[in-house]
Protein backbone atom coordinates (compact mmCIF):
# COMPACT_ATOMS: atom_id res chain seq x y z
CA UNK A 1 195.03 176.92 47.26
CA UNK A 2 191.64 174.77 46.80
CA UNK A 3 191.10 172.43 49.78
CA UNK A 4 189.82 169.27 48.10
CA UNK A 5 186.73 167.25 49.57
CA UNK A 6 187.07 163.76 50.28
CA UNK A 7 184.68 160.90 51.20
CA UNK A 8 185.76 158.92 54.28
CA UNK A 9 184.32 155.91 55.67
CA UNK A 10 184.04 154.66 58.87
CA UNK A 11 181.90 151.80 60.29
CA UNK A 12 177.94 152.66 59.40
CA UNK A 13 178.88 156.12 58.40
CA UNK A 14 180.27 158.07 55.49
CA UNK A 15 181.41 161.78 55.33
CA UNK A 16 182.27 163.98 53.06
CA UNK A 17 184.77 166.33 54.68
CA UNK A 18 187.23 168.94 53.37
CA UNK A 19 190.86 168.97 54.55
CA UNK A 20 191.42 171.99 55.84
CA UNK A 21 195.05 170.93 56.71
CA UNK A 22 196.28 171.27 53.40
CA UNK A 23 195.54 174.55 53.51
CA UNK A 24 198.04 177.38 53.28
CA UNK A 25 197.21 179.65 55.67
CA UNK A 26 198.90 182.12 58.28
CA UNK A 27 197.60 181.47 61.38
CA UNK A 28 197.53 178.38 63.20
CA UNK A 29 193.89 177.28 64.41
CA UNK A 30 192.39 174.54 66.71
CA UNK A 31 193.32 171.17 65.42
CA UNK A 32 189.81 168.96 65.23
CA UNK A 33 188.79 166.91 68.72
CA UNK A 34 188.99 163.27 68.32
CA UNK A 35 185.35 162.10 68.63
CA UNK A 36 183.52 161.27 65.95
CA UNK A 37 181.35 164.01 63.94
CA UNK A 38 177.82 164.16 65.42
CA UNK A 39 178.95 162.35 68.61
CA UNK A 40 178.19 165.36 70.99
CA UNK A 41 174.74 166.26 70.02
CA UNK A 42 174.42 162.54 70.47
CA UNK A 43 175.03 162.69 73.76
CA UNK A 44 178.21 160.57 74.45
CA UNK A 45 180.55 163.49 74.78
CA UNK A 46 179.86 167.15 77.36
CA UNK A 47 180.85 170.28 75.02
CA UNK A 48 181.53 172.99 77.01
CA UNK A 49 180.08 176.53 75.47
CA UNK A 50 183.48 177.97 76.73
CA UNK A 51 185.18 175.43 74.59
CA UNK A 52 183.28 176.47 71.27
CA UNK A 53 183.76 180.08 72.17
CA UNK A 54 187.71 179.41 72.88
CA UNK A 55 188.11 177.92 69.02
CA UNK A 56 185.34 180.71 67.37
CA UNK A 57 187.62 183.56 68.80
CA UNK A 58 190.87 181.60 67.21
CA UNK A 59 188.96 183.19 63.58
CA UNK A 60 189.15 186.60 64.35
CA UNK A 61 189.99 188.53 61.65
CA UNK A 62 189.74 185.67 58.84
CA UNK A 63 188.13 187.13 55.90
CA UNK A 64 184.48 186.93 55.47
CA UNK A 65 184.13 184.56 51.70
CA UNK A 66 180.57 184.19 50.60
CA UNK A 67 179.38 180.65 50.85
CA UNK A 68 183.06 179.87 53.25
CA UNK A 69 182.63 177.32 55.40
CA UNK A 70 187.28 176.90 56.14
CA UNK A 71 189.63 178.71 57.97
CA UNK A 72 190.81 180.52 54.36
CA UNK A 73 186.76 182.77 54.88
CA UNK A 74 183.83 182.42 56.48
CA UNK A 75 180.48 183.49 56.24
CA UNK A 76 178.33 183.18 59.39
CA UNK A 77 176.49 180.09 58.90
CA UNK A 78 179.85 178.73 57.63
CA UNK A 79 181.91 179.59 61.11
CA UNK A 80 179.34 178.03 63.35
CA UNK A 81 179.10 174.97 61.60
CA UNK A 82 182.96 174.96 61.20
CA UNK A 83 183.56 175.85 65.08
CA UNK A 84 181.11 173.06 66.51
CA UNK A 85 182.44 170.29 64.12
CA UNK A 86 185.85 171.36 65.71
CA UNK A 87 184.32 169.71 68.71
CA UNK A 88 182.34 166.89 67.11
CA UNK A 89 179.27 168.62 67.30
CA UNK A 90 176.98 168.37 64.08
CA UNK A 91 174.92 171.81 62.66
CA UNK A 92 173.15 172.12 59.94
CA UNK A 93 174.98 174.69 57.06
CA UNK A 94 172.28 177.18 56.79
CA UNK A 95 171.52 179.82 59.35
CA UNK A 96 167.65 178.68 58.41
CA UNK A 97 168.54 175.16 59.43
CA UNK A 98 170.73 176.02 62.58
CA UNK A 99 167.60 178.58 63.70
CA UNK A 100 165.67 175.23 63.98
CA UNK A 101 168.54 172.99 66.00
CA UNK A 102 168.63 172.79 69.18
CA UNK A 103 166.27 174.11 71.78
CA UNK A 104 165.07 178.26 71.63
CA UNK A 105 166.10 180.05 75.39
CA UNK A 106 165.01 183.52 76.58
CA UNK A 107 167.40 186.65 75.53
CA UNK A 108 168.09 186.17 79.51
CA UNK A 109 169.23 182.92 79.47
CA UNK A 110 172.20 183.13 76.49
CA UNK A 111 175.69 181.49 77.77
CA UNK A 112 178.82 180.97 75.76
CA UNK A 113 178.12 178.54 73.20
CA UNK A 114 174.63 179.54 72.34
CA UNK A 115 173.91 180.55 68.71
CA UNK A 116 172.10 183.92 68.55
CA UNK A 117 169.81 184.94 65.62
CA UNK A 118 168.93 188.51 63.48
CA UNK A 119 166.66 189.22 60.62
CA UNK A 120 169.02 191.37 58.50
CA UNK A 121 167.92 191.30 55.09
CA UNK A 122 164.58 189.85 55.05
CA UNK A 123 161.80 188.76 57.71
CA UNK A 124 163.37 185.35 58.32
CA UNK A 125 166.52 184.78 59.93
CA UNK A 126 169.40 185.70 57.71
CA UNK A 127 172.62 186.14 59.86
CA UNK A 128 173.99 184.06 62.78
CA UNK A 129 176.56 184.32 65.61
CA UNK A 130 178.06 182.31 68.74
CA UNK A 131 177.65 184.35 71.77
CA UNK A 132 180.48 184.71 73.77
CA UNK A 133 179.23 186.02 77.10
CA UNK A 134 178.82 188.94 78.45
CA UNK A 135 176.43 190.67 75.97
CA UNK A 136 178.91 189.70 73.25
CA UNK A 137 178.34 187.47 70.08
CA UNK A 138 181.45 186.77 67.82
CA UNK A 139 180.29 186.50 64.10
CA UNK A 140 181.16 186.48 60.01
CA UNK A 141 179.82 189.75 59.06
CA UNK A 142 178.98 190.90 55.82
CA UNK A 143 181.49 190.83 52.66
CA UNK A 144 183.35 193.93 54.01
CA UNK A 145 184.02 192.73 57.13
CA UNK A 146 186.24 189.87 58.96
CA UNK A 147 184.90 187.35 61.63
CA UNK A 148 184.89 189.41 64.80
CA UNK A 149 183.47 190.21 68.30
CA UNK A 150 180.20 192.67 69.08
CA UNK A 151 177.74 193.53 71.81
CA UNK A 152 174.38 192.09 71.13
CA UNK A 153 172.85 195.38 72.60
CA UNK A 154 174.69 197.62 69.72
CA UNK A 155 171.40 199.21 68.36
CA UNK A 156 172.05 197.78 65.06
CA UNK A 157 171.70 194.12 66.31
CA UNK A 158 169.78 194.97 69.05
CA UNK A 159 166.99 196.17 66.02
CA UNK A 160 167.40 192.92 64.45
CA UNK A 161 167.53 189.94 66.94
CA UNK A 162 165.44 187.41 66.25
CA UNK A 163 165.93 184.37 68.83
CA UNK A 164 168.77 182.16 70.51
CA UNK A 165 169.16 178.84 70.45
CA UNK A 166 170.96 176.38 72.43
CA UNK A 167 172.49 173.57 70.52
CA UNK A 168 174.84 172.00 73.64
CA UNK A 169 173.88 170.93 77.15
C-alpha cells in the first residue's frame, strides 16, 4: 500500500510528512511523541538515548527497502531518521548529513542513543547505526538483510568504523 505524503502547517512552520498510519502493516510500532518535529534538538524537550533505543529495537526484523525511510523497510539512514522523529528529534536523511549532526565522542564514550559510523563501500561514511549499549549497534543492513542488532567489535564492523556521534544530550 503507498503511504501518501502530505504538507501540514502549523504556526511558522510547514512539513511535509508521510502517514505512516495508513499503512498496512503487521506489527504494531511506537506511535509518534507529541512535541513538535525538531523540538528536542532545540532544546525544549530531554530525549533519553534509552528512549530512541526502546522504539529502534520495535524494527527488528522489518525488511531492509533501498531508499525506506517507514515502518513497511528501512535502509540505515532511513531508520535513524525515522526513530529520532518518533521522539521529535530532527536528522538529516543521509548518513553523510547525520555523520556531520551533532557533536563526534571517543569510541569510549558511545551510550544508547548515539549514532555510530562505518566506511563500507567507499572512503566516506556509507552505513549508519544507533548503538544500543553494551558494544551493540542496532542497524538496516544491506538489501539481504532486516533491521537488526550486532556487536560493534564483530571484525567486520570493527574493520570499518569510522566515528560516533552524539545527536541528544
Amino acid at each position: 500500500m503507498w503511504c501518501s505524503p502530505r504538507t501540514v502547517a502549523l504556526p511558522g512552520l510547514l512539513l511535509v510528512a508521510t502517514f505512516a498510519a495508513a499503512c498496512a502493516t503487521s506489527r504494531t510500532v511506537p506511535g509518534p511523541v507529541p512535541h513538535p518535529a525538531g523540538s528536542a534538538a532545540r532544546g525544549r524537550t530531554r530525549v533519553s538515548g534509552r528512549a530512541l533505543v526502546r522504539t529502534a529495537l520495535a524494527f527488528e526484523g522489518t525488511p531492509y527497502r533501498a531508499a525506506g525511510s517507514d515502518p513497511s523497510g528501512f535502509d540505515c539512514s532511513g531508520l535513524v531518521q525515522y526513530v529520532f522523529a518518533q521522539h521529535g528529534v530532527a536528522v538529516p536523511r543521509t548518513v553523510q548529513s547525520q555523520f556531520r549532526a551533532g557533536h563526534a565522542i571517543g569510541a569510549g564514550r558511545i551510550e544508547p542513543g548515539d549514532l555510530v559510523f562505518f566506511r563500507v563501500n567507499a572512503r566516506d561514511v556509507s552505513h549508519v547505526g544507533i548503538a544500543v549499549g553494551r558494544g551493540r549497534f542496532v542497524h538496516a543492513p544491506s538489501h539481504r538483510g532486516t533491521v537488526r542488532v550486532e556487536s560493534l567489535d564483530a571484525p567486520y564492523w570493527a574493520t570499518r568504523y569510522a566515528g560516533a556521534r552524539r545527536v541528544i544530550g
